[in-house]
Protein backbone atom coordinates (compact mmCIF):
# COMPACT_ATOMS: atom_id res chain seq x y z
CA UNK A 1 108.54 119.20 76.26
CA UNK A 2 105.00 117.16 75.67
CA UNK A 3 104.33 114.30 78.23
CA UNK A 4 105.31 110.72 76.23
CA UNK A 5 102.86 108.71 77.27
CA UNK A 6 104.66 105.50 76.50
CA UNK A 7 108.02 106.48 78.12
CA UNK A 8 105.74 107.75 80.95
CA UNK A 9 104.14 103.93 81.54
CA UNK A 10 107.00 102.28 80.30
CA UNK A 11 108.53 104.50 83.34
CA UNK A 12 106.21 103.61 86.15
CA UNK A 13 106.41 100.15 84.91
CA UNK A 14 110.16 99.67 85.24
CA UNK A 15 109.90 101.42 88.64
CA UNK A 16 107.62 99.29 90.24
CA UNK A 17 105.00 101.78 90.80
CA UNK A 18 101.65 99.98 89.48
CA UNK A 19 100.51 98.77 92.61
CA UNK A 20 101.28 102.24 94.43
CA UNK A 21 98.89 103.98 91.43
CA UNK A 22 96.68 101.62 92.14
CA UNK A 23 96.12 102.38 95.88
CA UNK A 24 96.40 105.71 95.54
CA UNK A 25 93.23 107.59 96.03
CA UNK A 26 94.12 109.75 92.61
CA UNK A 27 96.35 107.67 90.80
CA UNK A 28 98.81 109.15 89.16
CA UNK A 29 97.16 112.67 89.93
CA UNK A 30 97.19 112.19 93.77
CA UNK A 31 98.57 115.24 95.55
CA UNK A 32 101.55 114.22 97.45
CA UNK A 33 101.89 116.74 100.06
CA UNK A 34 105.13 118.54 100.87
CA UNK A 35 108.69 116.13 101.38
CA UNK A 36 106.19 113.35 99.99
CA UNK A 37 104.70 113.44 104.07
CA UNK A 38 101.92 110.63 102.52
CA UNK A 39 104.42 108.44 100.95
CA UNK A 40 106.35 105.53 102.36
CA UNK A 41 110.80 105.41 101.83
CA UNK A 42 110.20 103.11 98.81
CA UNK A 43 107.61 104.94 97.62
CA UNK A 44 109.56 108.39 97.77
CA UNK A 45 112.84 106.62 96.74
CA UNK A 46 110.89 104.94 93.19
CA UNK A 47 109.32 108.01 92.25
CA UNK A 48 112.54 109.77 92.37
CA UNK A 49 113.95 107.15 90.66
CA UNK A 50 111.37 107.23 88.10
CA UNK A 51 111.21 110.75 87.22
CA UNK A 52 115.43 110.68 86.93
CA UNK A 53 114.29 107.26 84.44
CA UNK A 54 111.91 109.94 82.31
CA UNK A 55 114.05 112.67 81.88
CA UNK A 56 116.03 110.10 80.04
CA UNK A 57 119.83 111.95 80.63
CA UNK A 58 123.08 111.08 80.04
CA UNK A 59 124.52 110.41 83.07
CA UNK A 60 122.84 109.12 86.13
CA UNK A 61 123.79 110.18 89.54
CA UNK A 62 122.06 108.06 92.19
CA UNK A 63 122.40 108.46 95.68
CA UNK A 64 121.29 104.74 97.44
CA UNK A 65 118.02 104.70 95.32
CA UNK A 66 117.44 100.91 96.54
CA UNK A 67 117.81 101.31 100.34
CA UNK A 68 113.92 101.75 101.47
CA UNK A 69 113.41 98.64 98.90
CA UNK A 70 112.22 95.29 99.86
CA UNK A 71 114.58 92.74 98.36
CA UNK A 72 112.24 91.36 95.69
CA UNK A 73 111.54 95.20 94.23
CA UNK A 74 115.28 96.26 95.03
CA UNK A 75 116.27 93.22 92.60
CA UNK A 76 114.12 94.45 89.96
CA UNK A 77 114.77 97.76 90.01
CA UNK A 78 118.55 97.06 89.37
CA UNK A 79 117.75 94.36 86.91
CA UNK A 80 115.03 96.36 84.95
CA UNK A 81 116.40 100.02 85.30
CA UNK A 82 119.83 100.21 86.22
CA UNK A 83 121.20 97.07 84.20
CA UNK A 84 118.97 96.89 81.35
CA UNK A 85 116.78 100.32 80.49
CA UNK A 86 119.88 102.63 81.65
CA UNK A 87 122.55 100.03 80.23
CA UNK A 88 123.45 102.80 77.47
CA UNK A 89 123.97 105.60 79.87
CA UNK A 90 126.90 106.47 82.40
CA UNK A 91 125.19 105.24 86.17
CA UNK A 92 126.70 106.51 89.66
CA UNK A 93 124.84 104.39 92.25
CA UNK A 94 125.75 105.05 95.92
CA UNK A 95 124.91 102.45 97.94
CA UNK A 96 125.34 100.53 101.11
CA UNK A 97 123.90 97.48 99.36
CA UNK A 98 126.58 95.06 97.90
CA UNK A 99 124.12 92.51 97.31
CA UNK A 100 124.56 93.93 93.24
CA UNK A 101 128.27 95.16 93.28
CA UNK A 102 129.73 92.25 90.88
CA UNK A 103 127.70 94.23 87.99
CA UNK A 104 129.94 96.99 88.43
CA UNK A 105 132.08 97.97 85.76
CA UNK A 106 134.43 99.86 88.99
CA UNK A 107 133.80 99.21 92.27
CA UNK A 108 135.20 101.98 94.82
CA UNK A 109 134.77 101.92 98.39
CA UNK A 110 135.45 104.64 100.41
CA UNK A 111 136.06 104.39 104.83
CA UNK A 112 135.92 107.93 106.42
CA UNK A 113 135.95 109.84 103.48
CA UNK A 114 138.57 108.47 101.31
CA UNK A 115 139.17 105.88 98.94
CA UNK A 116 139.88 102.91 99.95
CA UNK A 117 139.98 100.24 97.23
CA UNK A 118 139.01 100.92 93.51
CA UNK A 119 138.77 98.39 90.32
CA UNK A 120 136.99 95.84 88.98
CA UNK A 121 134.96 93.80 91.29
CA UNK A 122 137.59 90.65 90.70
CA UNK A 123 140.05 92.27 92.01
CA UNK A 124 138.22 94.49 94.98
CA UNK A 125 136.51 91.40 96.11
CA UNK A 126 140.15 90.61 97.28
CA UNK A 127 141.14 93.92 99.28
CA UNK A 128 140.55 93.83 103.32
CA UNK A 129 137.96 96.44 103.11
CA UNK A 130 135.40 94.27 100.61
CA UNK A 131 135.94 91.24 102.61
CA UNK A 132 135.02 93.26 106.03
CA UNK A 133 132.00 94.45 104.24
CA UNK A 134 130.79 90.74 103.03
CA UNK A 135 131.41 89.99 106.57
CA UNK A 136 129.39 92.58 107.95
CA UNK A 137 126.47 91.54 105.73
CA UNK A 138 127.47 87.93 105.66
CA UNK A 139 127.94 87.53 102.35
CA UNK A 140 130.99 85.33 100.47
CA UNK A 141 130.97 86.53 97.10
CA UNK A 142 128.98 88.18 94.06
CA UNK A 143 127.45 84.25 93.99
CA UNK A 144 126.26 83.70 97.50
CA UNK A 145 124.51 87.36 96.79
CA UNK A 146 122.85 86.05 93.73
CA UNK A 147 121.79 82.87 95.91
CA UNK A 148 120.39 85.37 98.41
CA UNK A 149 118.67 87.24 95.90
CA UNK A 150 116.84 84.22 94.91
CA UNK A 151 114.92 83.52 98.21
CA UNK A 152 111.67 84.80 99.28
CA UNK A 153 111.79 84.66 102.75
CA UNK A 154 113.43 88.26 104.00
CA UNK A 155 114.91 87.07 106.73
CA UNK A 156 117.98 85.38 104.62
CA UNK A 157 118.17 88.54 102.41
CA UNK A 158 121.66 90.69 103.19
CA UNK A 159 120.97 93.01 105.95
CA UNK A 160 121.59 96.75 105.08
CA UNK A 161 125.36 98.59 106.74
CA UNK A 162 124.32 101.66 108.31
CA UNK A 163 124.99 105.40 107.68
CA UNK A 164 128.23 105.26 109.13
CA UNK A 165 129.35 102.45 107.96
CA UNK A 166 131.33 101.89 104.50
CA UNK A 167 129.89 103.03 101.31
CA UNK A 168 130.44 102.01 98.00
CA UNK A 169 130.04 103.60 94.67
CA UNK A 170 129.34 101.98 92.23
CA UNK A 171 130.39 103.53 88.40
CA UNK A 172 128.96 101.27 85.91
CA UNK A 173 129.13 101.49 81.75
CA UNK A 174 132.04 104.38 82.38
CA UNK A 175 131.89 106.93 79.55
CA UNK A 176 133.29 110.26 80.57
């Protein structure tokens, strides 16, 4: 298949990756090196990200794309790729972030394994499990996480639950 060059900036773009070209001794031709050794965790996490956005697929399966993100890029990547430029396509999103969860058409959340609670966010925002999450990353609900979206200062953004900690997945625009 030919390169599209307007996908391909349209791509980069949405991904937040013109300041990263720009640095880059190369550009966009810059040798990466094996495992991405010369990148940072954002930088490896949006360029996955981005060439999943190119291949422009069906069905998106993405495994806590938005963890290595600062706040201000993790906000637009959700708004500008996973809401809006993937809106017409079936997205799996991973995450330990629930910063973003009330945009989830189903919300499951799994604890050692299994599932837990699954639904709509209105009604797993009420189950024990959601409300031990918010409380882990002191959050109330989906409109204290917009508040905390809003503000620049990183120190009032929702801290991050770690590895072992719950997960939830996050199946938005369901068509299979």
């Amino acid at each position: 298949m030919p390169m599209d060059k307007e996908r391909y900036v349209d791509t980069i773009q949405l991904c937040e990756m013109e300041r990263d070209l720009e640095i880059l001794g190369c550009g966009d031709l810059t040798e990466i090196g094996e495992k991405g050794i010369n990148l940072s965790g954002g930088q490896k996490a949006r360029v996955g990200l981005a060439r999943a956005l190119y291949a422009n697929k069906d069905i998106y399966l993405l495994d806590d794309p938005i963890s290595a993100l600062d706040a201000s890029v993790r906000r637009k990547i959700i708004e500008n790729v996973i809401m809006t430029e993937l809106s017409d396509k079936t997205r799996i999103l991973v995450t330990h972030a629930i910063d973003f969860v009330h945009h989830a058409d189903t919300l499951i959340i799994m604890e050692k394994g299994r599932i837990v609670a699954k639904g709509p966010f209105n009604e797993v925002k009420n189950h024990e499990s959601y409300k031990k999450l918010t409380k882990i990353n002191k959050l109330g609900d989906h409109e204290t996480a917009k508040t905390q979206e809003g503000k620049k200062d990183s120190s009032s953004s929702p801290k991050q639950l770690s590895p072992v900690q719950q997960r939830e997945v996050l199946s938005l625009n369901q068509k299979l």
